[in-house]
ModelCIF file with pLDDT and N, C-alpha, C, O atoms, coordinates in Angstrom:
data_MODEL
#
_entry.id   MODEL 
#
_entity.id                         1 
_entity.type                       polymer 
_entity.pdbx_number_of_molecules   1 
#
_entity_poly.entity_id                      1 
_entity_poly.type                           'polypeptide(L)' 
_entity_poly.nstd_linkage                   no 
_entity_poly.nstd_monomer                   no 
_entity_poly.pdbx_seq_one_letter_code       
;(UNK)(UNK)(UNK)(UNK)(UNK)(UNK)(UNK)(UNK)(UNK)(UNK)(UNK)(UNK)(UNK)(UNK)(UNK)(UNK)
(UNK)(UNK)(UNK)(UNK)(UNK)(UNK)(UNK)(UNK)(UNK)(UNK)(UNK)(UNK)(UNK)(UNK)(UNK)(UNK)
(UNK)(UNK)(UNK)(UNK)(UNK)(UNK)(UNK)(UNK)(UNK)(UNK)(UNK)(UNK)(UNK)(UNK)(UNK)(UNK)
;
_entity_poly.pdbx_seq_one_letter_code_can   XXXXXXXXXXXXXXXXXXXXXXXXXXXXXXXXXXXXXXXXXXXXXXXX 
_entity_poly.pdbx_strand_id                 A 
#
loop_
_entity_poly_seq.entity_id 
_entity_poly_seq.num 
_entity_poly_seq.mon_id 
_entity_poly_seq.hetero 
1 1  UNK n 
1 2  UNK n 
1 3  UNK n 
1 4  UNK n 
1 5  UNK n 
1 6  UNK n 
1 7  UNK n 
1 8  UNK n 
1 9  UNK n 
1 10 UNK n 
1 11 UNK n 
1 12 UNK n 
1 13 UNK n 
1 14 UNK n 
1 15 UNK n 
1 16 UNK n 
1 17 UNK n 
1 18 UNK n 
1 19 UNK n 
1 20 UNK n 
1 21 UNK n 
1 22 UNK n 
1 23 UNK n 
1 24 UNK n 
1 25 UNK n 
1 26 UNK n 
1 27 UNK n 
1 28 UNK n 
1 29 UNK n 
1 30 UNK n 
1 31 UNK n 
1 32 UNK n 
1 33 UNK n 
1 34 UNK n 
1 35 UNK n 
1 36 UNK n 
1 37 UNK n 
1 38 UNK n 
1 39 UNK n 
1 40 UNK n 
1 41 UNK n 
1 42 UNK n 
1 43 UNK n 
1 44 UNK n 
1 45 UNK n 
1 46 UNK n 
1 47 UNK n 
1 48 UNK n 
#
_struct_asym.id          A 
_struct_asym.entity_id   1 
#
loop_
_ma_qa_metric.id 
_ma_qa_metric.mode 
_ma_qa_metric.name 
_ma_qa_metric.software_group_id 
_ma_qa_metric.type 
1 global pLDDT . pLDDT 
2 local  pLDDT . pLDDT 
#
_ma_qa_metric_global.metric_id      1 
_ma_qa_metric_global.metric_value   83.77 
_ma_qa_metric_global.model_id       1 
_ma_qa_metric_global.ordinal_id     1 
#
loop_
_ma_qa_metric_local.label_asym_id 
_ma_qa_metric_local.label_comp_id 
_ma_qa_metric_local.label_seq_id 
_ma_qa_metric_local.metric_id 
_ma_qa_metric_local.metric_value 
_ma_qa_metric_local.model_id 
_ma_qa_metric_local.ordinal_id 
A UNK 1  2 96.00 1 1  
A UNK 2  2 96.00 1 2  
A UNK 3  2 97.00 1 3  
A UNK 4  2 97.00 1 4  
A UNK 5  2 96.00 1 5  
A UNK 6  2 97.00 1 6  
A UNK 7  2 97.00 1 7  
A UNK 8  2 96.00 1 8  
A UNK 9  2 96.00 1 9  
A UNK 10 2 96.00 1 10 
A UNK 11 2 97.00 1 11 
A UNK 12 2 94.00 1 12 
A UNK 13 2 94.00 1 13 
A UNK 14 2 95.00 1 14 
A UNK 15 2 94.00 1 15 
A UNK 16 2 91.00 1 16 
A UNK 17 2 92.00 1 17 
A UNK 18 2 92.00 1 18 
A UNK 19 2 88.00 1 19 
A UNK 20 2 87.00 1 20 
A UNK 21 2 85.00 1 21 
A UNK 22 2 84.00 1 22 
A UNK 23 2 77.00 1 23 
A UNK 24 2 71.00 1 24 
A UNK 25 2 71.00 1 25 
A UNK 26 2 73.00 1 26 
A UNK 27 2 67.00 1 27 
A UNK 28 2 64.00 1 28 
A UNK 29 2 71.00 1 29 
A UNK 30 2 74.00 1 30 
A UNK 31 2 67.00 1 31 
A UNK 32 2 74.00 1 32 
A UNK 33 2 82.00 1 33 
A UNK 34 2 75.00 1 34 
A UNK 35 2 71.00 1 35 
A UNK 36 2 81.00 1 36 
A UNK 37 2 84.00 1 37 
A UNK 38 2 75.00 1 38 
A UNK 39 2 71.00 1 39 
A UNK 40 2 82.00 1 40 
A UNK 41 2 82.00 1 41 
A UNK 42 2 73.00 1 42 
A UNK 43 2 75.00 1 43 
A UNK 44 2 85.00 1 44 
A UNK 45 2 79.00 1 45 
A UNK 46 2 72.00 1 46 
A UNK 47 2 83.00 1 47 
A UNK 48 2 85.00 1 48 
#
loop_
_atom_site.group_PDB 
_atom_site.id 
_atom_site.type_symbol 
_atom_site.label_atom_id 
_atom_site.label_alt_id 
_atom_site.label_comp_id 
_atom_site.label_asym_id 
_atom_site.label_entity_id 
_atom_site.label_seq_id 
_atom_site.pdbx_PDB_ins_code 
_atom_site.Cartn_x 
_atom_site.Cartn_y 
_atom_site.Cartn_z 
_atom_site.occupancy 
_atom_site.B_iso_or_equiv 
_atom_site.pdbx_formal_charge 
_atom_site.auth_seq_id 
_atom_site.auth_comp_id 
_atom_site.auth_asym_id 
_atom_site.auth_atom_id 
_atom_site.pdbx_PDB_model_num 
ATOM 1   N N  . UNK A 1 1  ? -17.097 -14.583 -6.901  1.00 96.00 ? 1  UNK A N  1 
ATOM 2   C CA . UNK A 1 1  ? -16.483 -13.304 -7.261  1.00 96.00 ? 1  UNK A CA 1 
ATOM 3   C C  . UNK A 1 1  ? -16.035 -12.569 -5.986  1.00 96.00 ? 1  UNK A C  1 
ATOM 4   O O  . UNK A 1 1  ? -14.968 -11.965 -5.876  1.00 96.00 ? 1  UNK A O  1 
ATOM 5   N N  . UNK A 1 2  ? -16.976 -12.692 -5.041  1.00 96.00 ? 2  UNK A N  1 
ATOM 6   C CA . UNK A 1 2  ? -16.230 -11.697 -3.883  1.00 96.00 ? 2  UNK A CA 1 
ATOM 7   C C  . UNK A 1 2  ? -15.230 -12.509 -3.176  1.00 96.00 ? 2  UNK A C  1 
ATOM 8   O O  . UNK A 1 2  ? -14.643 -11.775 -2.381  1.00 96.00 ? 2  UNK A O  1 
ATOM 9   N N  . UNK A 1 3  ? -14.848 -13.549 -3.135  1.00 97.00 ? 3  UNK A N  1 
ATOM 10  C CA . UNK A 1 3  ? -14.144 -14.696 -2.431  1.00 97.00 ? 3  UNK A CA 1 
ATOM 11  C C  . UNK A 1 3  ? -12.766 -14.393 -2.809  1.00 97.00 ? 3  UNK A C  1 
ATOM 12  O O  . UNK A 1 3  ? -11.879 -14.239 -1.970  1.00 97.00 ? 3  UNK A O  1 
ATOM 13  N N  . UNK A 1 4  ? -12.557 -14.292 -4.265  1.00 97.00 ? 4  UNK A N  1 
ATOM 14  C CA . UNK A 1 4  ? -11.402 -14.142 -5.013  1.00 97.00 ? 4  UNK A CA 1 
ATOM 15  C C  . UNK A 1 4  ? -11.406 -12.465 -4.939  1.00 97.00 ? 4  UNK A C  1 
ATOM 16  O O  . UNK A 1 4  ? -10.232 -12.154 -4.739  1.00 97.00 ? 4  UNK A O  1 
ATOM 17  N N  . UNK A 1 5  ? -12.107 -11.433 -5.005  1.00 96.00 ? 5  UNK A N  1 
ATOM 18  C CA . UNK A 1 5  ? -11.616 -10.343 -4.966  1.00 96.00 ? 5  UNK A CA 1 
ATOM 19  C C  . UNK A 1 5  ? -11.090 -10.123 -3.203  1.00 96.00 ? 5  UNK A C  1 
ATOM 20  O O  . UNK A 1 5  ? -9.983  -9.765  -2.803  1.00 96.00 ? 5  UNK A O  1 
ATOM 21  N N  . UNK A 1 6  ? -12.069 -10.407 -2.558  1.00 97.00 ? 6  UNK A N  1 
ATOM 22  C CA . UNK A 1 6  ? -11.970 -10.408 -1.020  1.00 97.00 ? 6  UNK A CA 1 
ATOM 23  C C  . UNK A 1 6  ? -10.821 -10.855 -0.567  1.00 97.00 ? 6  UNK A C  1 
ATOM 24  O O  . UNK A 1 6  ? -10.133 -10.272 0.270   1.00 97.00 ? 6  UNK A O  1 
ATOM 25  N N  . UNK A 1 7  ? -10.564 -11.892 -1.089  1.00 97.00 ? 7  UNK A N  1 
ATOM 26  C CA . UNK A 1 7  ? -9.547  -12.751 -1.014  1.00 97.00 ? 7  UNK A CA 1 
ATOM 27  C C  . UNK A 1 7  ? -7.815  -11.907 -0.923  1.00 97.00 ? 7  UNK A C  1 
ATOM 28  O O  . UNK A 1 7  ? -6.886  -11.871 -0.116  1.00 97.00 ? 7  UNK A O  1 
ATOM 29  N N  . UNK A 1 8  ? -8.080  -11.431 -2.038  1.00 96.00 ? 8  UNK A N  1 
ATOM 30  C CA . UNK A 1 8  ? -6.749  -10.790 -2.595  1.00 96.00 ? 8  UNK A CA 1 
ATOM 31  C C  . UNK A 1 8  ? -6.559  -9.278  -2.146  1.00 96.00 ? 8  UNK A C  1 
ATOM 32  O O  . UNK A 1 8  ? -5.598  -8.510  -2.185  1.00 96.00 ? 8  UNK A O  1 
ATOM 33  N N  . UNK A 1 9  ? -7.355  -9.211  -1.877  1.00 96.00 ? 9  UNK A N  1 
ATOM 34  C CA . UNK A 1 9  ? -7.832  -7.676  -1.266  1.00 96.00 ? 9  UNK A CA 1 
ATOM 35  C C  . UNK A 1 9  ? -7.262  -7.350  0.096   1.00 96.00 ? 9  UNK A C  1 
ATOM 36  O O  . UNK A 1 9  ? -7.162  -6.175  0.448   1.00 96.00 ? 9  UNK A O  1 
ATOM 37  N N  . UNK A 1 10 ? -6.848  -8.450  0.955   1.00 96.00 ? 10 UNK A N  1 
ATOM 38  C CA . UNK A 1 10 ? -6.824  -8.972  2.151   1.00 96.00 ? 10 UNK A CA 1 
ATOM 39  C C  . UNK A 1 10 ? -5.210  -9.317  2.212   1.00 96.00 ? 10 UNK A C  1 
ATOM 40  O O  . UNK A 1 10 ? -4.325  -8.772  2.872   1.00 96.00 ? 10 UNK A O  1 
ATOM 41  N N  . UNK A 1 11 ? -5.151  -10.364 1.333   1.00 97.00 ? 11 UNK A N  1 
ATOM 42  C CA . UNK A 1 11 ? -3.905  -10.739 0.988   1.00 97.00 ? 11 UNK A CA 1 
ATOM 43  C C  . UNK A 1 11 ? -2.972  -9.743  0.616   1.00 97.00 ? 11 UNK A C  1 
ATOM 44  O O  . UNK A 1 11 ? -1.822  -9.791  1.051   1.00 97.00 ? 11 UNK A O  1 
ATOM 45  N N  . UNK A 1 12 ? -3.353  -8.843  -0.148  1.00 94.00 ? 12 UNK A N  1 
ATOM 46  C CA . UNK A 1 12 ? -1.964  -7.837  -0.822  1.00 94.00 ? 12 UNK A CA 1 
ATOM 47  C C  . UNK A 1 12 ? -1.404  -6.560  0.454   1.00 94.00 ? 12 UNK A C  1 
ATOM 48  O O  . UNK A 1 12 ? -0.287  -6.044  0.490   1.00 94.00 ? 12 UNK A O  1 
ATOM 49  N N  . UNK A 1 13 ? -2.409  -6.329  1.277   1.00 94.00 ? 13 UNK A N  1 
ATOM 50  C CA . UNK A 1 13 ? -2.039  -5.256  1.697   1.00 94.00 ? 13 UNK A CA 1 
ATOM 51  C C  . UNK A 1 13 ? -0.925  -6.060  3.125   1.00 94.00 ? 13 UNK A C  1 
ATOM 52  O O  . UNK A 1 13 ? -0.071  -5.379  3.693   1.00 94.00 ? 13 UNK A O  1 
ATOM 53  N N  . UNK A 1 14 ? -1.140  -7.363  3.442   1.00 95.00 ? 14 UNK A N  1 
ATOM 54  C CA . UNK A 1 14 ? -0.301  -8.239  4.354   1.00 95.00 ? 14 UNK A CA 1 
ATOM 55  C C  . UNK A 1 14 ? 1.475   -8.693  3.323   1.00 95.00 ? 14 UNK A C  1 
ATOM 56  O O  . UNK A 1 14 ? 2.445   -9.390  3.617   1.00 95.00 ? 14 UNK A O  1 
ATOM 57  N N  . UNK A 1 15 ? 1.251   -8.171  2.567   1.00 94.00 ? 15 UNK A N  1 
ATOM 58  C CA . UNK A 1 15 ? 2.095   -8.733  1.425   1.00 94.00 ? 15 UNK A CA 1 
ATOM 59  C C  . UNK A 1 15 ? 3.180   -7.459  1.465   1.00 94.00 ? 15 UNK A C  1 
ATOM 60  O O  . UNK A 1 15 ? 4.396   -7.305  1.348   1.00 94.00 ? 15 UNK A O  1 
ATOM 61  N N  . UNK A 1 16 ? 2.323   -6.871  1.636   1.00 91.00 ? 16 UNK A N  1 
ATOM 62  C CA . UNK A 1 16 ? 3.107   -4.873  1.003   1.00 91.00 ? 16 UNK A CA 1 
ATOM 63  C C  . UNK A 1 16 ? 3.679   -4.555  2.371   1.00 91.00 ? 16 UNK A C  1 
ATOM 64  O O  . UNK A 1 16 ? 4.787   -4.037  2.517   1.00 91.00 ? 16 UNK A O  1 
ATOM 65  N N  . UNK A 1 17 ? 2.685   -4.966  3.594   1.00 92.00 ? 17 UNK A N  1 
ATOM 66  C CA . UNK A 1 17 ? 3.289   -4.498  5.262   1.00 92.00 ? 17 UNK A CA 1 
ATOM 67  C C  . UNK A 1 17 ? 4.827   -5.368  5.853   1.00 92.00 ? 17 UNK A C  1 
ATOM 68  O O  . UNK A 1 17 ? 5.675   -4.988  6.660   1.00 92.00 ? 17 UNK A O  1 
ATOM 69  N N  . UNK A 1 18 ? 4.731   -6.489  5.158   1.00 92.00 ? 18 UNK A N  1 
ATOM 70  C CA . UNK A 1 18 ? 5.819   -7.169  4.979   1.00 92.00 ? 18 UNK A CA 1 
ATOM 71  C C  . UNK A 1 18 ? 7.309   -6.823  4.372   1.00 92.00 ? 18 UNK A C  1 
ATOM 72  O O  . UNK A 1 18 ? 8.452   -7.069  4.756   1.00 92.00 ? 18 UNK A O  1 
ATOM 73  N N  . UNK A 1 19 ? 6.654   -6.018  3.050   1.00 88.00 ? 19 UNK A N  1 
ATOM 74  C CA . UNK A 1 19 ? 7.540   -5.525  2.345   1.00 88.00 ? 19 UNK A CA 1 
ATOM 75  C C  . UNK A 1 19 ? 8.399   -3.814  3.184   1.00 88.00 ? 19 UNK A C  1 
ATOM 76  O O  . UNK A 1 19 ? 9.586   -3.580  3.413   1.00 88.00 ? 19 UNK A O  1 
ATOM 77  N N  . UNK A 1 20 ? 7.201   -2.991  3.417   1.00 87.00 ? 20 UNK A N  1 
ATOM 78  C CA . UNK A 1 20 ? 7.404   -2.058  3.798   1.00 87.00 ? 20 UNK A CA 1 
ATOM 79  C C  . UNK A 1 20 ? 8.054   -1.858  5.495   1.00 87.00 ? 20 UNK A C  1 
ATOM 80  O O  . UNK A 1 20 ? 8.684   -0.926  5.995   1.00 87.00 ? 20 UNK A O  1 
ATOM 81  N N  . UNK A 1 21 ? 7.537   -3.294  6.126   1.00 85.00 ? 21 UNK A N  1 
ATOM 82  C CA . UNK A 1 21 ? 7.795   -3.205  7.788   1.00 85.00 ? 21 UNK A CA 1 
ATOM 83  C C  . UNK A 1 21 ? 9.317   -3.427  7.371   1.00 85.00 ? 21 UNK A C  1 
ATOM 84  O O  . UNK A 1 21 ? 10.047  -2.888  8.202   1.00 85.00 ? 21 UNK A O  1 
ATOM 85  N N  . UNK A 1 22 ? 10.271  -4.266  5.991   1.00 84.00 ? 22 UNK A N  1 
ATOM 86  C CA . UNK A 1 22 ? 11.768  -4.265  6.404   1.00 84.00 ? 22 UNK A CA 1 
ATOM 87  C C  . UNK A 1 22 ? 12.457  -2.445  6.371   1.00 84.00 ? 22 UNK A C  1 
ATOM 88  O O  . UNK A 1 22 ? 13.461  -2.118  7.004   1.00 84.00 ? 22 UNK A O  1 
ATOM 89  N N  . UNK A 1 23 ? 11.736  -1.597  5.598   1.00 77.00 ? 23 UNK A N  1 
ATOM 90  C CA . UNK A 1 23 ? 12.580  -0.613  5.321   1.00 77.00 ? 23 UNK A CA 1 
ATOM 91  C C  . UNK A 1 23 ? 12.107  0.456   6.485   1.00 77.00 ? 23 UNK A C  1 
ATOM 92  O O  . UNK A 1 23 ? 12.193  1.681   6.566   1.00 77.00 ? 23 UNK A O  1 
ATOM 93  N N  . UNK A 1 24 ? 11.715  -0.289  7.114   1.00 71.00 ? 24 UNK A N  1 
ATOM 94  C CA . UNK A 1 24 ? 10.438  0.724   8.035   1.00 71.00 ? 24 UNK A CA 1 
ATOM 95  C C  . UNK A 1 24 ? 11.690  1.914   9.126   1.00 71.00 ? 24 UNK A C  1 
ATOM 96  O O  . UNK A 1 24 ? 11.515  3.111   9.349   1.00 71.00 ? 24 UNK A O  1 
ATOM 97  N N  . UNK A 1 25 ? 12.419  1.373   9.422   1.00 71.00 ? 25 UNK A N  1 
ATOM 98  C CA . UNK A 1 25 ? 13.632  2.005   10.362  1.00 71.00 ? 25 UNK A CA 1 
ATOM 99  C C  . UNK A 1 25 ? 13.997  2.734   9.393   1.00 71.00 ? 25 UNK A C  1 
ATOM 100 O O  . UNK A 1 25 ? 14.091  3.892   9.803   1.00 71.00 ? 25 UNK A O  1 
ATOM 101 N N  . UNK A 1 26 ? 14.290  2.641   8.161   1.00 73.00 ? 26 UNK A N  1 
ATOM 102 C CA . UNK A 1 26 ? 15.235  3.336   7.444   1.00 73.00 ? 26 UNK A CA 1 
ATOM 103 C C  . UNK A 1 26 ? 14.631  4.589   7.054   1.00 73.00 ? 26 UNK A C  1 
ATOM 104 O O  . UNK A 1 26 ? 15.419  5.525   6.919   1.00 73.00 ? 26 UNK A O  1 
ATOM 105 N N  . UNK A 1 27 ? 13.077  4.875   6.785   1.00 67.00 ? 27 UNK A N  1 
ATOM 106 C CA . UNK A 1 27 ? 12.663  6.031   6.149   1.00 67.00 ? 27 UNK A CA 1 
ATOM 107 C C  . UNK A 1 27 ? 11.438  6.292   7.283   1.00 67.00 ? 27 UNK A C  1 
ATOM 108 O O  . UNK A 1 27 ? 10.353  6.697   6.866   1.00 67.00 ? 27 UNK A O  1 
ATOM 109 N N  . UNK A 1 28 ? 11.594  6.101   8.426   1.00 64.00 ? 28 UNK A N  1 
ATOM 110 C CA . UNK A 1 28 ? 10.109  7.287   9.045   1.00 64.00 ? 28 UNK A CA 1 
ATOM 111 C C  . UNK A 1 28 ? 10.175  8.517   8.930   1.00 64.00 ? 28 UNK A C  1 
ATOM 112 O O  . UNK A 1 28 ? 9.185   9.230   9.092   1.00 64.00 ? 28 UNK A O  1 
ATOM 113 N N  . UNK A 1 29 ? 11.227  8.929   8.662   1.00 71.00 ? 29 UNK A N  1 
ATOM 114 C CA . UNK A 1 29 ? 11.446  10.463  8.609   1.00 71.00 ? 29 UNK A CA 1 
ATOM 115 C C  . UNK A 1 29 ? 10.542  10.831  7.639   1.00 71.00 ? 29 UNK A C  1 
ATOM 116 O O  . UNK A 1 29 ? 9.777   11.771  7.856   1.00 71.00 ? 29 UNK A O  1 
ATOM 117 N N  . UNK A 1 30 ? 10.517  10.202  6.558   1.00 74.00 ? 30 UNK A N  1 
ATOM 118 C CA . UNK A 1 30 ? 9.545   10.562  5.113   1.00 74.00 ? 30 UNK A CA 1 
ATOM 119 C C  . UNK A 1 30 ? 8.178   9.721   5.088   1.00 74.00 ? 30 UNK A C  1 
ATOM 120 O O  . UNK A 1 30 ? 7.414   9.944   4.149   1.00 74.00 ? 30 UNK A O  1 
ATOM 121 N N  . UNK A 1 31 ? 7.807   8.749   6.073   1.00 67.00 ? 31 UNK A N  1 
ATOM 122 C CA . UNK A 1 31 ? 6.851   8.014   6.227   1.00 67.00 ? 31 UNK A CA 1 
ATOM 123 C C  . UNK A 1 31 ? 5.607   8.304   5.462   1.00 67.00 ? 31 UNK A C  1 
ATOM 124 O O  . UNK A 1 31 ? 4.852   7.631   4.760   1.00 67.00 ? 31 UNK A O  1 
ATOM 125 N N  . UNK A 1 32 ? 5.670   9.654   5.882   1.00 74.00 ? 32 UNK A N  1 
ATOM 126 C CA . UNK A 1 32 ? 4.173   10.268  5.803   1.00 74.00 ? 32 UNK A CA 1 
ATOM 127 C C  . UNK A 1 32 ? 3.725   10.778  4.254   1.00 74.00 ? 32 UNK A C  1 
ATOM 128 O O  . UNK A 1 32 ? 2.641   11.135  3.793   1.00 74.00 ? 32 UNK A O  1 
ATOM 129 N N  . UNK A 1 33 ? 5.269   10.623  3.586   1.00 82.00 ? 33 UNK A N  1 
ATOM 130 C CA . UNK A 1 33 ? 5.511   11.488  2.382   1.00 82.00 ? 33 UNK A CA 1 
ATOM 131 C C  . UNK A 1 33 ? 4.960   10.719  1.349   1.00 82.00 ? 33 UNK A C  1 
ATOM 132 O O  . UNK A 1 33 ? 4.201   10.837  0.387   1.00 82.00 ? 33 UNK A O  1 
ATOM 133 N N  . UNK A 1 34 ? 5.891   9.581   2.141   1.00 75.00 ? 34 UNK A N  1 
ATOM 134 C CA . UNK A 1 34 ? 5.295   7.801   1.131   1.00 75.00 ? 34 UNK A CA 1 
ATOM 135 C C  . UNK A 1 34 ? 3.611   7.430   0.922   1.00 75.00 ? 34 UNK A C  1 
ATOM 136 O O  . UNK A 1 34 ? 3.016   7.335   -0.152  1.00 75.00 ? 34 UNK A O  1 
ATOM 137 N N  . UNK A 1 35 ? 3.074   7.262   2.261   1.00 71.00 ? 35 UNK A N  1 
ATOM 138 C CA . UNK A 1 35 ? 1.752   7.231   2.224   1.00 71.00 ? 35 UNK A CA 1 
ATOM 139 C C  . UNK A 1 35 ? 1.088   8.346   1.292   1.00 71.00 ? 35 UNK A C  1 
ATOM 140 O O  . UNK A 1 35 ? 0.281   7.913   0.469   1.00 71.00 ? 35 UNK A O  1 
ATOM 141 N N  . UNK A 1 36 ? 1.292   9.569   1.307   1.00 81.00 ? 36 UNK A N  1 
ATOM 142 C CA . UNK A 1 36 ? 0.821   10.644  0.599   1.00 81.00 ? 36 UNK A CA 1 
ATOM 143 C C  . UNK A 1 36 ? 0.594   10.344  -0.778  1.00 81.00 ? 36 UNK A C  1 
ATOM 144 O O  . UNK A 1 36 ? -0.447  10.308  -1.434  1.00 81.00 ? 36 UNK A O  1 
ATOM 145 N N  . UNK A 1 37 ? 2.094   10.083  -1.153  1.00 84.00 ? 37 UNK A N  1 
ATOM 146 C CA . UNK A 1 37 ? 2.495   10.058  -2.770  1.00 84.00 ? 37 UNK A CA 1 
ATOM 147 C C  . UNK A 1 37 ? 1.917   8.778   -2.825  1.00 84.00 ? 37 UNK A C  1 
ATOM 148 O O  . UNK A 1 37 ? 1.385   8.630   -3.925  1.00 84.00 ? 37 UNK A O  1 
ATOM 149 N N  . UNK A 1 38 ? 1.779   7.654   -2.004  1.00 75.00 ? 38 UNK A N  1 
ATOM 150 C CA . UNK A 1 38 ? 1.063   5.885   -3.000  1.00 75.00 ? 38 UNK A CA 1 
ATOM 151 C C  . UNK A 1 38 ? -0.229  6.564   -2.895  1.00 75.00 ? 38 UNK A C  1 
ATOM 152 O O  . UNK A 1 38 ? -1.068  6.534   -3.796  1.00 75.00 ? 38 UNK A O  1 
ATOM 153 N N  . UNK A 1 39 ? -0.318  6.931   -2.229  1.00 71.00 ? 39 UNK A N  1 
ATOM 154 C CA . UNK A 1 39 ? -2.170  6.842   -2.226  1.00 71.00 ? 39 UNK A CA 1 
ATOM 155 C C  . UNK A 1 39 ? -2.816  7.821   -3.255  1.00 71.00 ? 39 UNK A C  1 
ATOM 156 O O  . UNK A 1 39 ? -3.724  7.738   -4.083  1.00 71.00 ? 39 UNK A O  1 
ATOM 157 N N  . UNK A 1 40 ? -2.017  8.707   -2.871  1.00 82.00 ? 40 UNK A N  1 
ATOM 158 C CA . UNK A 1 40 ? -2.128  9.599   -4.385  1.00 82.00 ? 40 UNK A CA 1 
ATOM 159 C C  . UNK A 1 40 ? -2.405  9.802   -5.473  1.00 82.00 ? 40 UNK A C  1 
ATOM 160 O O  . UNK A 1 40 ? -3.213  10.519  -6.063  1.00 82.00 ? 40 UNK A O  1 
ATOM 161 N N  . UNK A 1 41 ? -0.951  8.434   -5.968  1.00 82.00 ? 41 UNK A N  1 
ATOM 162 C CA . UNK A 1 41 ? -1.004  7.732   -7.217  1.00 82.00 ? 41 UNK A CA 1 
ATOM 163 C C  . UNK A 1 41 ? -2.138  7.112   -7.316  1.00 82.00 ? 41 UNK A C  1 
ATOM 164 O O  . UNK A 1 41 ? -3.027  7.441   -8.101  1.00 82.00 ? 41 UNK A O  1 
ATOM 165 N N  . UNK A 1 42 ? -2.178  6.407   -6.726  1.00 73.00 ? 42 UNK A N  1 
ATOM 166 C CA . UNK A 1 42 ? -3.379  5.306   -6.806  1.00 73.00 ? 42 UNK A CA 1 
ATOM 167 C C  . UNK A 1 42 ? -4.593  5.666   -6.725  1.00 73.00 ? 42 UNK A C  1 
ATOM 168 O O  . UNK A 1 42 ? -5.393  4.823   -7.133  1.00 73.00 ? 42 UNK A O  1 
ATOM 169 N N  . UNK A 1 43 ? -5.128  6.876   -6.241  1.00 75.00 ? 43 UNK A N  1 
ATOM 170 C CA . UNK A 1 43 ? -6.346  7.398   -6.696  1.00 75.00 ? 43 UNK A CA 1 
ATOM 171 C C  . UNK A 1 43 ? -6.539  7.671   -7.932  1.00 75.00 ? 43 UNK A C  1 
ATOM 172 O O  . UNK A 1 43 ? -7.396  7.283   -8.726  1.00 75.00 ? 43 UNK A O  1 
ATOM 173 N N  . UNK A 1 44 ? -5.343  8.634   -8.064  1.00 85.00 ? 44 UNK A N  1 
ATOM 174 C CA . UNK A 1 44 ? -5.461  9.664   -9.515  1.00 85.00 ? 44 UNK A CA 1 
ATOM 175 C C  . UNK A 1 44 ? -5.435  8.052   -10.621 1.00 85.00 ? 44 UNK A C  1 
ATOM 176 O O  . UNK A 1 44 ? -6.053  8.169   -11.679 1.00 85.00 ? 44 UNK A O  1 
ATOM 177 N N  . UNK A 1 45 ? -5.079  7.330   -10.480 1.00 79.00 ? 45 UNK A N  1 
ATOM 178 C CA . UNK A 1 45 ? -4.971  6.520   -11.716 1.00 79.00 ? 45 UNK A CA 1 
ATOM 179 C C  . UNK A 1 45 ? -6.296  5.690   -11.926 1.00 79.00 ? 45 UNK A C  1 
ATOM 180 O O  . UNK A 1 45 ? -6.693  5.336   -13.037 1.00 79.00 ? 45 UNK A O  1 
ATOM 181 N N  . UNK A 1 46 ? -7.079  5.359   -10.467 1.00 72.00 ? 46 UNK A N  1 
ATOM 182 C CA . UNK A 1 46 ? -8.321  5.268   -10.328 1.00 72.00 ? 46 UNK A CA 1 
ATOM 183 C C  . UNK A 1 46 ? -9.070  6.472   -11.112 1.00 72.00 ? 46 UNK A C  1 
ATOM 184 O O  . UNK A 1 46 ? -9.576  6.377   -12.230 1.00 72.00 ? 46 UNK A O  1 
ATOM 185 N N  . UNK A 1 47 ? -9.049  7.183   -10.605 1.00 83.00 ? 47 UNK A N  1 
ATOM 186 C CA . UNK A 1 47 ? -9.945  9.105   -10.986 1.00 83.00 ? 47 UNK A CA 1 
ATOM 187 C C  . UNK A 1 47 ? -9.403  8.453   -13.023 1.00 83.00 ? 47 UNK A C  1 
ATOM 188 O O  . UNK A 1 47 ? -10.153 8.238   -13.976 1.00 83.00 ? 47 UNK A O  1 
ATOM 189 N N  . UNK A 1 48 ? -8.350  8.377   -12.959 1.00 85.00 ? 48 UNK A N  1 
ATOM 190 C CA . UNK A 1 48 ? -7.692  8.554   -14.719 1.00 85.00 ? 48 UNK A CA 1 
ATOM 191 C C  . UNK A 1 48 ? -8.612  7.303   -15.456 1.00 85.00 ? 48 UNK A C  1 
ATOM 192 O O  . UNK A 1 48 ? -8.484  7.069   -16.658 1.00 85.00 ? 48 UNK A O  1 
#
């Protein structure tokens, strides 16, 4: 169980830095806005 959660846990956020390092020039201006609002989300839907 922790192998496969660990696993993926590890894996997704190398997956997303990939995704996010192409647009990375295009939006630092709002960088901070982005981080704010995902993490955000993703609590409150945790908290929900």
């Amino acid at each position: 169980v922790g192998a496969w959660f660990g696993g993926f846990q590890a894996l997704m956020p190398a997956i997303g830095y990939v995704l996010g390092y192409q647009f990375r020039d295009k939006i630092t201006a709002v960088d901070h806005w982005i981080a704010f609002i995902l993490l955000g989300v993703i609590g409150a839907n945790m908290i929900k």
